[in-house]
C-alpha atoms as a PDB file:
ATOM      1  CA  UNK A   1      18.404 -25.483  33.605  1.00  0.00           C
ATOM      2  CA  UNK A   2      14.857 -24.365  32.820  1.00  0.00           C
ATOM      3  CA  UNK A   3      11.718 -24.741  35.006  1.00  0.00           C
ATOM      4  CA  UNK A   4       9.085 -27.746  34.736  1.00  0.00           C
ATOM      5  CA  UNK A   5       6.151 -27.639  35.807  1.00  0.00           C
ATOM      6  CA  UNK A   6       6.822 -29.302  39.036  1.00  0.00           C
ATOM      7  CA  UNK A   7       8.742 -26.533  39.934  1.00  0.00           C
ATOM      8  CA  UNK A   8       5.835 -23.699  40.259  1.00  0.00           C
ATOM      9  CA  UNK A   9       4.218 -25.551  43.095  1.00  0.00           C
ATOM     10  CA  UNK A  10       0.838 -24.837  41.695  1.00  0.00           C
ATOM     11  CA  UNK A  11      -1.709 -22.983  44.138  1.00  0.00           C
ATOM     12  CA  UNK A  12      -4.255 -23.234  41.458  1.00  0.00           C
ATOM     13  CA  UNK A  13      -5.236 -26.021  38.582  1.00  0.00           C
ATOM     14  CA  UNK A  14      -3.686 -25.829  35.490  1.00  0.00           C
ATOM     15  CA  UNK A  15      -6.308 -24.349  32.398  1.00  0.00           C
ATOM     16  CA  UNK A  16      -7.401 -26.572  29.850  1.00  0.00           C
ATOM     17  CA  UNK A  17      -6.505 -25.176  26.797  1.00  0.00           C
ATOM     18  CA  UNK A  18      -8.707 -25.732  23.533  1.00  0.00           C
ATOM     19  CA  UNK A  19      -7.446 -27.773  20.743  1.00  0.00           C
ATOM     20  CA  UNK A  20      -7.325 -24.600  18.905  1.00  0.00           C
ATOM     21  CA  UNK A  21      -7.649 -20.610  18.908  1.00  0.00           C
ATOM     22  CA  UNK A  22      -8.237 -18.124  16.553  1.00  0.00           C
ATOM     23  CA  UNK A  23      -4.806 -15.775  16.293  1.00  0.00           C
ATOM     24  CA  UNK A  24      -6.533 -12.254  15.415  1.00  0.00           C
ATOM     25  CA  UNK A  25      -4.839  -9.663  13.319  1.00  0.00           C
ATOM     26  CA  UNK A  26      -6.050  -5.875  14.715  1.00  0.00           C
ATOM     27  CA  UNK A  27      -6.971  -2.881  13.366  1.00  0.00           C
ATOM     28  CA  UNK A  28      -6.160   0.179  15.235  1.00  0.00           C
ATOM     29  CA  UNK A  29      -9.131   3.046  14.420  1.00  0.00           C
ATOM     30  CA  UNK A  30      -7.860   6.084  12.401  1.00  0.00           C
ATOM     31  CA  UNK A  31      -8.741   9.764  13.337  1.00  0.00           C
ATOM     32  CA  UNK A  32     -11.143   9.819  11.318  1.00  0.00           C
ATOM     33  CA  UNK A  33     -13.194   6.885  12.805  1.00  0.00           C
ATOM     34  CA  UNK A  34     -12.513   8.688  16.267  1.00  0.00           C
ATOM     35  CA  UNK A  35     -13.969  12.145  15.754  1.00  0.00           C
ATOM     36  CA  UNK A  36     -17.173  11.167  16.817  1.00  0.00           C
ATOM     37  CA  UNK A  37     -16.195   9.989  19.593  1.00  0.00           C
ATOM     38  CA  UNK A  38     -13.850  12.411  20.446  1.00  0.00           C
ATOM     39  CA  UNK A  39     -17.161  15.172  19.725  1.00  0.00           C
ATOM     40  CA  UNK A  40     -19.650  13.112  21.705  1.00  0.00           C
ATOM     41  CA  UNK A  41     -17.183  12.546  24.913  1.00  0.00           C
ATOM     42  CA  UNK A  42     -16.380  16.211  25.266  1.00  0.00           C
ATOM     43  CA  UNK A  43     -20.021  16.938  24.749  1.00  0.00           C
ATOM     44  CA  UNK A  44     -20.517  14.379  27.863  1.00  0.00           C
ATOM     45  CA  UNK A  45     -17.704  16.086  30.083  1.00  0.00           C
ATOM     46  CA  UNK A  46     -18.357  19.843  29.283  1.00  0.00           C
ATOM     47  CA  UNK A  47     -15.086  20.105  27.253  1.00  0.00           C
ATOM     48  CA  UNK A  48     -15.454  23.210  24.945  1.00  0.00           C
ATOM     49  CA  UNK A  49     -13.117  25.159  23.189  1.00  0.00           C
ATOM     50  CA  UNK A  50     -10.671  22.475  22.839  1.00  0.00           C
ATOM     51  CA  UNK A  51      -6.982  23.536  21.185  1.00  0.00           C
ATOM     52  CA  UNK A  52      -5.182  20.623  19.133  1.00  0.00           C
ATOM     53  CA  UNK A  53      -1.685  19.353  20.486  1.00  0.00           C
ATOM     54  CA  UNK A  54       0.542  16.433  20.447  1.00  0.00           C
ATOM     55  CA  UNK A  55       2.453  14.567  23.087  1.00  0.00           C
ATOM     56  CA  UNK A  56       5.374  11.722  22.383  1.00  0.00           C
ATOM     57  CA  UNK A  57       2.507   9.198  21.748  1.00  0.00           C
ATOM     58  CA  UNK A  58      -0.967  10.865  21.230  1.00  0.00           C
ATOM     59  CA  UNK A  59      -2.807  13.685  19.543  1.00  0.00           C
ATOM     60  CA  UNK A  60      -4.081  15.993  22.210  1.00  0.00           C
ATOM     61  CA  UNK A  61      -7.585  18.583  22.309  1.00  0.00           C
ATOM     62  CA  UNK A  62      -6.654  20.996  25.644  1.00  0.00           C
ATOM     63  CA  UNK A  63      -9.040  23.331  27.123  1.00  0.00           C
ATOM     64  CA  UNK A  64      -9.355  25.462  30.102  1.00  0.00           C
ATOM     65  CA  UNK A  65     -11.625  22.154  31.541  1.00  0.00           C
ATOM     66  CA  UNK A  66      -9.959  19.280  30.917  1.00  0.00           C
ATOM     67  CA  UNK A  67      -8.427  17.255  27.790  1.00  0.00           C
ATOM     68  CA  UNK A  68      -8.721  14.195  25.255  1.00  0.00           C
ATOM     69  CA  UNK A  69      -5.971  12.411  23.912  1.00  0.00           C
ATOM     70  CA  UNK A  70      -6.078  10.115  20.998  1.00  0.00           C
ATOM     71  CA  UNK A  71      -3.228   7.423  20.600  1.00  0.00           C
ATOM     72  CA  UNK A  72      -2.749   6.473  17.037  1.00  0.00           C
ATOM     73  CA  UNK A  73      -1.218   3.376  18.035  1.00  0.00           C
ATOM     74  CA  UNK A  74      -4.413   1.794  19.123  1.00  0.00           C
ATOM     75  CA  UNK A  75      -7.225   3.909  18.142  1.00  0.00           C
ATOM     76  CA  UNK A  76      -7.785   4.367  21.746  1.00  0.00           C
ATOM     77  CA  UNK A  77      -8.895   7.819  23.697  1.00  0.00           C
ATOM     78  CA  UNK A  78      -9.135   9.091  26.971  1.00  0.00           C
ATOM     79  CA  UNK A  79      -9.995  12.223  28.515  1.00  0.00           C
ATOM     80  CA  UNK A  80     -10.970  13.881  31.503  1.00  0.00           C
ATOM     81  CA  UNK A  81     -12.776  16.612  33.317  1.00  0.00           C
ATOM     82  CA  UNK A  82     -10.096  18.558  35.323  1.00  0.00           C
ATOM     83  CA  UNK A  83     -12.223  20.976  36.705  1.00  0.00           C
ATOM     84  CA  UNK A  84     -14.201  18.646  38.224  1.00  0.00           C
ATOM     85  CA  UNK A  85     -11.805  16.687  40.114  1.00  0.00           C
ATOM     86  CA  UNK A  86     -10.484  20.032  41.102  1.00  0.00           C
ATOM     87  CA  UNK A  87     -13.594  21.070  42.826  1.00  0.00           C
ATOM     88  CA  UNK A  88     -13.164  18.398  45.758  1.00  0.00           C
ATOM     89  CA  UNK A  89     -11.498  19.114  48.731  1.00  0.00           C
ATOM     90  CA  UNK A  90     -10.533  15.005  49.336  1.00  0.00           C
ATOM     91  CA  UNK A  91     -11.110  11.906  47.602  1.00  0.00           C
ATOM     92  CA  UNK A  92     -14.446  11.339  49.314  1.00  0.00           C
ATOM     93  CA  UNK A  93     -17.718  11.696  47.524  1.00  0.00           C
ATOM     94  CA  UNK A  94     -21.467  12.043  48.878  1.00  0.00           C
ATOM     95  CA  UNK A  95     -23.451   9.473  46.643  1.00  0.00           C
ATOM     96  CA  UNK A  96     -26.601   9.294  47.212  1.00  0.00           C
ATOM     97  CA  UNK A  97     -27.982   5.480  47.636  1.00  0.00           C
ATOM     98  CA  UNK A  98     -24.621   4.909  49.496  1.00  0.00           C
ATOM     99  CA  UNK A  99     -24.554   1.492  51.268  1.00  0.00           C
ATOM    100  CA  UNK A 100     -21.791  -0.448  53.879  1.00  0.00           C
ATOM    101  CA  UNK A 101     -20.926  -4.012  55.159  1.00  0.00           C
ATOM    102  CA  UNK A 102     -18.490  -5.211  57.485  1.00  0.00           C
ATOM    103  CA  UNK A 103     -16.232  -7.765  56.031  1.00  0.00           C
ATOM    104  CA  UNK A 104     -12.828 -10.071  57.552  1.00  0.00           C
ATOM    105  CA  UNK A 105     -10.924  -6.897  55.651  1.00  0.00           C
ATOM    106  CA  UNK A 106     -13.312  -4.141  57.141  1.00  0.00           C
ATOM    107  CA  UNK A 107     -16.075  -1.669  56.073  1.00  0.00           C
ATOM    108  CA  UNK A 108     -16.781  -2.158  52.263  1.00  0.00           C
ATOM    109  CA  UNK A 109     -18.634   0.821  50.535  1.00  0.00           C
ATOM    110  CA  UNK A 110     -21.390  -0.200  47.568  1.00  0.00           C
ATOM    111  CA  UNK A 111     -24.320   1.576  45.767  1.00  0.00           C
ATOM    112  CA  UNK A 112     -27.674   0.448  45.749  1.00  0.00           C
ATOM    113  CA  UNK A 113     -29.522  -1.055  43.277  1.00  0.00           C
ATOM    114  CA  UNK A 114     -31.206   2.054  41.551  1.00  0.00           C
ATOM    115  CA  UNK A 115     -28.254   4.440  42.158  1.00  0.00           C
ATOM    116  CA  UNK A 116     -26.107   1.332  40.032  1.00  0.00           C
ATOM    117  CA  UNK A 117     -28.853   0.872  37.414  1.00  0.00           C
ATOM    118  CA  UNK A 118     -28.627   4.528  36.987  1.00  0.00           C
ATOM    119  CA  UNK A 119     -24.859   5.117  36.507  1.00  0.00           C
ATOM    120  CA  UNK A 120     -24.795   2.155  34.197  1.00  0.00           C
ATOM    121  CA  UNK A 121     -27.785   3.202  32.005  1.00  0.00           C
ATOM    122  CA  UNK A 122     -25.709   6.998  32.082  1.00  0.00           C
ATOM    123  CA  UNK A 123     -22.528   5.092  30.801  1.00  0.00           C
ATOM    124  CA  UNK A 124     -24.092   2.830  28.462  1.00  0.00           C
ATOM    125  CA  UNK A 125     -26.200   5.623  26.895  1.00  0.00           C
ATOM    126  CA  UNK A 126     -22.401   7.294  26.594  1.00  0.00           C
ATOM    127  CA  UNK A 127     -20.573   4.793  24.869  1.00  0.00           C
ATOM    128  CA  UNK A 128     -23.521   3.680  22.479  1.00  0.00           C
ATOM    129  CA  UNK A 129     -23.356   7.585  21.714  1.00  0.00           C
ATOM    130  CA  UNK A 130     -19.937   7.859  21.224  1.00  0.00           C
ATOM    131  CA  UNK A 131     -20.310   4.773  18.745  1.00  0.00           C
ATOM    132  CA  UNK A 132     -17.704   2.783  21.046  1.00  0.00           C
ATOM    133  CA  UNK A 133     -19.930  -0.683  21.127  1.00  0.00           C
ATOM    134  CA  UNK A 134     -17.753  -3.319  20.309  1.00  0.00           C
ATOM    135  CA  UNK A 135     -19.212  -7.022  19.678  1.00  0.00           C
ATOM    136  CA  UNK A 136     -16.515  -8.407  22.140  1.00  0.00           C
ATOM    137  CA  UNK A 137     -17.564  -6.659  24.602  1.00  0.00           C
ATOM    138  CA  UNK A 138     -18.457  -8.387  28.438  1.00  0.00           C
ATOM    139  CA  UNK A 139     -20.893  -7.087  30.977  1.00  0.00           C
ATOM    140  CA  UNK A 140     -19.662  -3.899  32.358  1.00  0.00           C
ATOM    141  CA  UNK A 141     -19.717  -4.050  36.261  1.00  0.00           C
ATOM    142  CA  UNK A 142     -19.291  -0.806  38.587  1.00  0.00           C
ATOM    143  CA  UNK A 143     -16.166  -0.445  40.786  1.00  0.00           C
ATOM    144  CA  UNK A 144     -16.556   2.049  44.073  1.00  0.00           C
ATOM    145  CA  UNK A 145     -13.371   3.617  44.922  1.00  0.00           C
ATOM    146  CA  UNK A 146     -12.645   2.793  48.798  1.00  0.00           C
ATOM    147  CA  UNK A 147     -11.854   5.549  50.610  1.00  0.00           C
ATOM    148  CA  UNK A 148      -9.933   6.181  54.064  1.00  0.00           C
ATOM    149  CA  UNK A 149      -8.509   9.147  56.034  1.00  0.00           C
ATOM    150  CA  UNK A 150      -5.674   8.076  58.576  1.00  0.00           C
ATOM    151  CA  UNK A 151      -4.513  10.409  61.693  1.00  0.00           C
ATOM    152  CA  UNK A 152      -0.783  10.196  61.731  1.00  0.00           C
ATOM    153  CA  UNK A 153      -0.796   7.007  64.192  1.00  0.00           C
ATOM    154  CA  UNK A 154      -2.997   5.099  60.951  1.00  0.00           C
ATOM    155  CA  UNK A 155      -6.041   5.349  62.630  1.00  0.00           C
ATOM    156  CA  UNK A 156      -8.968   5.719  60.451  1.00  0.00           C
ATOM    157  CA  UNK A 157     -10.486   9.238  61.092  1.00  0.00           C
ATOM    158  CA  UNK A 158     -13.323   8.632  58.336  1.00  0.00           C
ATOM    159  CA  UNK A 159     -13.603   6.277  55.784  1.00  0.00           C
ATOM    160  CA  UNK A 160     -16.300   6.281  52.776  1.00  0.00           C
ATOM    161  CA  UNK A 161     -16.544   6.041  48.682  1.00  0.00           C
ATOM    162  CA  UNK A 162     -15.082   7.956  46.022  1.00  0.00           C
ATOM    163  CA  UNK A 163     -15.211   7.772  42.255  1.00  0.00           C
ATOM    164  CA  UNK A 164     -17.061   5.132  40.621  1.00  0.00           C
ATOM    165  CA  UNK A 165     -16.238   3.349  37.224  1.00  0.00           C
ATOM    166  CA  UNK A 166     -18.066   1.904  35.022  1.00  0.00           C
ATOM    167  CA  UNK A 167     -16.001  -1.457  33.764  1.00  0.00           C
ATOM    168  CA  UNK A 168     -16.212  -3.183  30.611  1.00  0.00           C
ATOM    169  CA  UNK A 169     -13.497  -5.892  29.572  1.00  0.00           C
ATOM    170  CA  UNK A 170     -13.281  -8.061  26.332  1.00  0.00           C
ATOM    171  CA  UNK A 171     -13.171 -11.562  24.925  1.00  0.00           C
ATOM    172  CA  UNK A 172     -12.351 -13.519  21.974  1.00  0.00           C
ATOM    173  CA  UNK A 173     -14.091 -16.693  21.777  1.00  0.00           C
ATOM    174  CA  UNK A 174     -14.695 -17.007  25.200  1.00  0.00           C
ATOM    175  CA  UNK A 175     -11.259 -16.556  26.358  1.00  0.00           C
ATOM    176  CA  UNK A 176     -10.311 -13.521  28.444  1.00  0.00           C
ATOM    177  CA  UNK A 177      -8.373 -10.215  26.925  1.00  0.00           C
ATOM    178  CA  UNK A 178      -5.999  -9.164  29.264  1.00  0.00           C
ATOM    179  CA  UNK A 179      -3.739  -6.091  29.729  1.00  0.00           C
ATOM    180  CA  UNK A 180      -4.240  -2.329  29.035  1.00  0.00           C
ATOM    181  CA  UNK A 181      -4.994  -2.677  25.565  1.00  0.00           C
ATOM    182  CA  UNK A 182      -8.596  -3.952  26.096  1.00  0.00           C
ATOM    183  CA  UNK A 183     -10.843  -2.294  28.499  1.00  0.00           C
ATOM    184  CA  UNK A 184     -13.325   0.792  28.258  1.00  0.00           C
ATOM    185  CA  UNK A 185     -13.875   3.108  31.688  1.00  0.00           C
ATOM    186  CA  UNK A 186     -16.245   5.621  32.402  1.00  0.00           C
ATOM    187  CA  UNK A 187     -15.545   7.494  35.209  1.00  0.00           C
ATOM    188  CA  UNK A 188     -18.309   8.970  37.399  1.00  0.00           C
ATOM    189  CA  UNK A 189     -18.820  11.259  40.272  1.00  0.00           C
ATOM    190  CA  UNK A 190     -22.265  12.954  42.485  1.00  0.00           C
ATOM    191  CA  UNK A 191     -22.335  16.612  41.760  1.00  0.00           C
ATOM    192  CA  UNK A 192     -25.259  18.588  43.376  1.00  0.00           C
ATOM    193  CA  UNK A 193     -27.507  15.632  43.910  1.00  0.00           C
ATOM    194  CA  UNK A 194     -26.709  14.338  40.140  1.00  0.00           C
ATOM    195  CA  UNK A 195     -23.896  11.970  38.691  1.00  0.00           C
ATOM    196  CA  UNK A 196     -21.809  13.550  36.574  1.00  0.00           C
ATOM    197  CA  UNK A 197     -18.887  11.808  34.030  1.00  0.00           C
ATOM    198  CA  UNK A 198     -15.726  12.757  34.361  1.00  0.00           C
ATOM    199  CA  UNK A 199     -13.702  10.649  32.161  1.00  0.00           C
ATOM    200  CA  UNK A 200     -13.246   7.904  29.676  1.00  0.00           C
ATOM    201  CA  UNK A 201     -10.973   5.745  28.562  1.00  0.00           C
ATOM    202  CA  UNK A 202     -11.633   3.332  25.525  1.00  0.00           C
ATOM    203  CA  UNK A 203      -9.015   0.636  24.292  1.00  0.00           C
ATOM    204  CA  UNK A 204     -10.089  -1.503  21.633  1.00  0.00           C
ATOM    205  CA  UNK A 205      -8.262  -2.437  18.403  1.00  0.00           C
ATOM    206  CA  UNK A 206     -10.992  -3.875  15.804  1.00  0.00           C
ATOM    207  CA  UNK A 207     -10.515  -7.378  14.710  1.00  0.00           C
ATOM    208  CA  UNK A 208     -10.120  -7.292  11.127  1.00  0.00           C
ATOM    209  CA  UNK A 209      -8.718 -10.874  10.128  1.00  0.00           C
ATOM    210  CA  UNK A 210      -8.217 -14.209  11.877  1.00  0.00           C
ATOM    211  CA  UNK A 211      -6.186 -17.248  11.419  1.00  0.00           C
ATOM    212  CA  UNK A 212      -6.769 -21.025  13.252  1.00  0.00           C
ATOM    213  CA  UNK A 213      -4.038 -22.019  15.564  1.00  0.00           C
ATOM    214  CA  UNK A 214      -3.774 -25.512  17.034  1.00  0.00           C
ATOM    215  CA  UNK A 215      -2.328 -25.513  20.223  1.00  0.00           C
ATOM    216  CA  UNK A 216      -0.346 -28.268  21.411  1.00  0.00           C
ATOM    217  CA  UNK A 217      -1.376 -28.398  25.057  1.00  0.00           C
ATOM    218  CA  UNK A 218      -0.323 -26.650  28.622  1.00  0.00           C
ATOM    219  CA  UNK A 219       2.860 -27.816  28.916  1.00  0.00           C
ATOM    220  CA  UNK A 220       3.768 -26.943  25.275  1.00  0.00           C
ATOM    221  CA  UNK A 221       1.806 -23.202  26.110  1.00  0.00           C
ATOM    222  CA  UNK A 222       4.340 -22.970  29.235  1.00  0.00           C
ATOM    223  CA  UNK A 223       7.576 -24.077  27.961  1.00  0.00           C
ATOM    224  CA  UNK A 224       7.059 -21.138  25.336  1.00  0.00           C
ATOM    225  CA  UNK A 225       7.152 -18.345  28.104  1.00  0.00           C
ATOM    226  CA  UNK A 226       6.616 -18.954  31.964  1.00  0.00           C
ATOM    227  CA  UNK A 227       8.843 -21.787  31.995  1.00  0.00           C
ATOM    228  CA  UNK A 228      11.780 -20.236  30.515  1.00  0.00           C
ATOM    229  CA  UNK A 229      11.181 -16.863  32.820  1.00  0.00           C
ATOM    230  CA  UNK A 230      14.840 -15.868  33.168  1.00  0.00           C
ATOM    231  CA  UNK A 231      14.226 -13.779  36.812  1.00  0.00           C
ATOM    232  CA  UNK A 232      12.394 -17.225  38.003  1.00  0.00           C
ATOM    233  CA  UNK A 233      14.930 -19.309  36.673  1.00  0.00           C
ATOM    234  CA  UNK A 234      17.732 -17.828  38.474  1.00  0.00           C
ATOM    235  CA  UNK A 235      15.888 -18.117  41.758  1.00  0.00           C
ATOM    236  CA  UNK A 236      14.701 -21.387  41.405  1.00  0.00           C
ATOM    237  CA  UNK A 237      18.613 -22.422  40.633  1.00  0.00           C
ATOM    238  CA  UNK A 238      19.682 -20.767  43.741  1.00  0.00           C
ATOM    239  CA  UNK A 239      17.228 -22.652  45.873  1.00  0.00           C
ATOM    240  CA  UNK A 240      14.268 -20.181  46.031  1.00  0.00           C
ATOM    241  CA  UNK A 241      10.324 -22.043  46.254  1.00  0.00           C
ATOM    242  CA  UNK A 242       8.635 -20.809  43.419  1.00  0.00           C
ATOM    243  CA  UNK A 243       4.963 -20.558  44.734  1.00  0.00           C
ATOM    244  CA  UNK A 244       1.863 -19.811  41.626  1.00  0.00           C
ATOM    245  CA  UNK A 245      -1.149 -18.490  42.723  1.00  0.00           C
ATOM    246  CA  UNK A 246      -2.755 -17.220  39.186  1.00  0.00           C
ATOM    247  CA  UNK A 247      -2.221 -18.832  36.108  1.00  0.00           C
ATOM    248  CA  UNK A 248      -5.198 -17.583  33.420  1.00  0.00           C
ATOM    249  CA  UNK A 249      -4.795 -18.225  29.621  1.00  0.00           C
ATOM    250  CA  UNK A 250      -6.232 -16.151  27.124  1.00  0.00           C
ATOM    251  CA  UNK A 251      -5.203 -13.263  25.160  1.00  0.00           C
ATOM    252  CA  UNK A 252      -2.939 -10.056  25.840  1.00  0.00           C
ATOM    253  CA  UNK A 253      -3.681  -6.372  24.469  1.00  0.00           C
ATOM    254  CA  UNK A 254      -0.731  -4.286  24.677  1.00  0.00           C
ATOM    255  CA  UNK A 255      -0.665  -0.595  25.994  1.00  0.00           C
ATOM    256  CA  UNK A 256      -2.916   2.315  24.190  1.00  0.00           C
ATOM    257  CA  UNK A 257       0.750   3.957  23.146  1.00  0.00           C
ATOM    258  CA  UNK A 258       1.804   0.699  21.703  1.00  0.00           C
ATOM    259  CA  UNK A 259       1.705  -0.806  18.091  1.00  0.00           C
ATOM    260  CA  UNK A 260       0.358  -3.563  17.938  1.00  0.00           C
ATOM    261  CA  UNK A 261      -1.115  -6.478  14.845  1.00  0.00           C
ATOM    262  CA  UNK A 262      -2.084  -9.306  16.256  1.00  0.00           C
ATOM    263  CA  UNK A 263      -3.682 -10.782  19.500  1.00  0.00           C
ATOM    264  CA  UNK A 264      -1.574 -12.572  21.544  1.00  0.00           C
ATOM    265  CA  UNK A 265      -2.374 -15.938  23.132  1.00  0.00           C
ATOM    266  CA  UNK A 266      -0.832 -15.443  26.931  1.00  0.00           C
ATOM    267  CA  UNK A 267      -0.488 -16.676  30.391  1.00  0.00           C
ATOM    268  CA  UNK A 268      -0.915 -13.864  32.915  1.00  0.00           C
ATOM    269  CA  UNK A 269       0.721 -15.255  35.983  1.00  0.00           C
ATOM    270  CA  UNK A 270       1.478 -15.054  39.650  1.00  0.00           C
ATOM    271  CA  UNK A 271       2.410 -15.860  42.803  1.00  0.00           C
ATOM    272  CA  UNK A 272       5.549 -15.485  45.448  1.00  0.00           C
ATOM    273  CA  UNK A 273       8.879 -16.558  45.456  1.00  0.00           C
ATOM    274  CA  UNK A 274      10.059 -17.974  48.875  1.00  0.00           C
ATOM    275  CA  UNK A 275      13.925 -17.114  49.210  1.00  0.00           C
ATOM    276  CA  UNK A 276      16.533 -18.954  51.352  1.00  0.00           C
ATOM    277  CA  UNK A 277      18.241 -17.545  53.906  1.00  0.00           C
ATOM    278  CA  UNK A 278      17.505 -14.110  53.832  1.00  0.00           C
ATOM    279  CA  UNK A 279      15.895 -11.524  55.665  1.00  0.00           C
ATOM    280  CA  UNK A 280      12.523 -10.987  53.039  1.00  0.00           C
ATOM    281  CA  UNK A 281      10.635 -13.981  53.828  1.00  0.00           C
ATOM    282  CA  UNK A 282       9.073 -13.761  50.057  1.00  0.00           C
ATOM    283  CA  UNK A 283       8.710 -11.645  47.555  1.00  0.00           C
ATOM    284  CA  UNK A 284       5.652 -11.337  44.870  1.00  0.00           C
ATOM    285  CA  UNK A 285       5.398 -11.436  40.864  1.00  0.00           C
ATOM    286  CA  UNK A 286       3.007 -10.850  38.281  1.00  0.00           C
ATOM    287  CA  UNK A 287       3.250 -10.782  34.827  1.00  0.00           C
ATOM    288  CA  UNK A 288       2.321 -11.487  31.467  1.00  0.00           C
ATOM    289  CA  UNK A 289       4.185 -14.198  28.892  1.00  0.00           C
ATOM    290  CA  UNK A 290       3.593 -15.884  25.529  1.00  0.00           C
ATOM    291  CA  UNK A 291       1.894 -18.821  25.083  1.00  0.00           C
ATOM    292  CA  UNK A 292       2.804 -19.640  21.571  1.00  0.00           C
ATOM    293  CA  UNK A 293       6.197 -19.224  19.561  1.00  0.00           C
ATOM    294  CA  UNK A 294       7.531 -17.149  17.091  1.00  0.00           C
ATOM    295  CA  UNK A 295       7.918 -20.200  14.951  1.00  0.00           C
ATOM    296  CA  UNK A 296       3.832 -20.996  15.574  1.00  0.00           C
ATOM    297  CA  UNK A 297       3.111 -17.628  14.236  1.00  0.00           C
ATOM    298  CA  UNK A 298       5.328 -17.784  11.314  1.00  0.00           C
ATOM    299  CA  UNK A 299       3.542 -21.054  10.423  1.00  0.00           C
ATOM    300  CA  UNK A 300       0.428 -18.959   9.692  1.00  0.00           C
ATOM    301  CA  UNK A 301       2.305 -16.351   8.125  1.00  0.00           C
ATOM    302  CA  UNK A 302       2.242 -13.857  10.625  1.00  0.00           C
ATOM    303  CA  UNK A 303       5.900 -11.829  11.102  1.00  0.00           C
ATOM    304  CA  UNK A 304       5.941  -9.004  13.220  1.00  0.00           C
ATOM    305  CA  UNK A 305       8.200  -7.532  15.740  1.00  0.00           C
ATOM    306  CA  UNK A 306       6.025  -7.586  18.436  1.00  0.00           C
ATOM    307  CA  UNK A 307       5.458 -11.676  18.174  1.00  0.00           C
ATOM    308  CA  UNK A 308       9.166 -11.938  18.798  1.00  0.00           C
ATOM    309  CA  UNK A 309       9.778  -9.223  21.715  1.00  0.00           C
ATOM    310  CA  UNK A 310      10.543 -10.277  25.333  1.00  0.00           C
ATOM    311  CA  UNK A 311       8.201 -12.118  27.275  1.00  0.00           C
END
């Protein structure tokens, strides 16, 4: 017996879908397209004398400093200045411009306004650089590590900020790409009164084709995936409450290491599951799942492994 809707007691209203979706085929960006990227980010981070390599997944430049790594599944790269994170003692950092307020979860550490225009003009001047603009591209935002030191009893000894990054996410046609496959990080740290980056990470694969999917409502969009969820399933038929507190359609980029031709339309969703007679109270879930069939994607000629896997 499969799920219904009714099941999920629903924390949150279900999304309206549109009547229809673009289903994008993706393009993951060669070598080629990368190196000056690659040449601009170790410019950035002070990465010189870089040796080639490969790991199970990537192409890898090594130096004394740090590293890049280029995944040929996704055109995506990363890298990092070792050295730097090796030159703190702890995880806190002395930004200048640092701010606090007390909230219901305790102290919450910010930057000011100028310090944050600052890091995100650095970052933006980066990626623009580094010819990693992409037209689907949202607002970046700035994320301030939190940052605690506990005595052995969990008392807080000192508390304060630590590496900031420099978010961007994607979207097709308004709707949301989730999942590591679409994000690009900068990663930034004070050095001697300055801010200094000390890494990047860059997942994008290029949209090169699209084809028009009509969708055939929520229900329809559920049945496909989260409805037929074979760990929910089980619980639900031994009595479990099945309890949703995020359910967000859009699109799903898979993992920098992973193939992948075509966008998926997806549910990320989550919540608890309340058990029966057992010591755990409840346990939580996330996840991602499929919102349209194999059979919907053949109908637009799309066949790939990938549209068929496991939700």
């Amino acid at each position: 017996m499969t799920l219904t809707i009714r099941d999920l007691n629903l924390q949150v209203e279900l999304p309206e879908l549109p009547r229809s979706i673009p289903v994008a085929q993706l393009a993951a960006p060669t070598l080629e397209e990368r190196r000056t990227s690659i040449d601009v980010i170790a410019g950035a981070l002070g990465l010189d004398d870089l040796s080639p390599g490969e790991t199970g997944h990537s192409l890898a430049f090594v130096g004394e400093r740090g590293e890049i790594e280029y995944f040929p599944a996704s055109g995506a790269v990363w890298a990092r200045d070792a050295a730097a994170e090796a030159a703190h003692g702890d995880e806190l950092r002395r930004w200048v411009g640092l701010e606090k307020s007390r909230t219901e979860d305790g102290t919450i550490y910010t930057l000011n306004r100028d310090t944050s225009r600052g890091l995100m003009e650095q970052a933006n001047a980066l990626v623009e650089a580094a010819g990693l603009v992409e037209r689907e591209a949202m607002r970046p935002s700035i994320v301030l590590d939190q940052v605690e030191e506990l005595d052995e009893e969990g008392q807080t000894i000192q508390s304060g900020a630590g590496t900031a990054t420099v978010m961007t996410r994607y979207s097709v046609e308004g709707l949301p790409v989730m999942g590591a496959g679409a994000k690009t990080y900068i990663y930034m740290e004070p050095t001697r009164g300055d801010v200094h980056t000390t890494g990047v990470f860059h997942c994008w694969r290029r949209i090169a084709d699209a084809h028009e999917l009509h969708l055939r409502g929520v229900e329809h969009a559920l049945e496909v995936g989260v409805l037929i969820d074979p760990e929910l399933t089980m619980y639900h038929q031994k009595g479990a409450r099945i309890e949703v507190t995020e359910l967000t359609f859009g699109y799903l980029a898979l993992p920098a290491m992973v193939p992948q031709s075509t966008l998926l339309p997806s549910f990320s969703v989550a919540g608890r599951v309340h058990l029966q007679d057992d010591k755990m109270e409840y346990f939580e879930f996330a996840r991602y799942h499929h919102a349209v069939s194999v059979d919907e994607y053949g109908g637009l000629g799309l066949h790939s492994p990938q549209l068929g896997m496991a939700n």
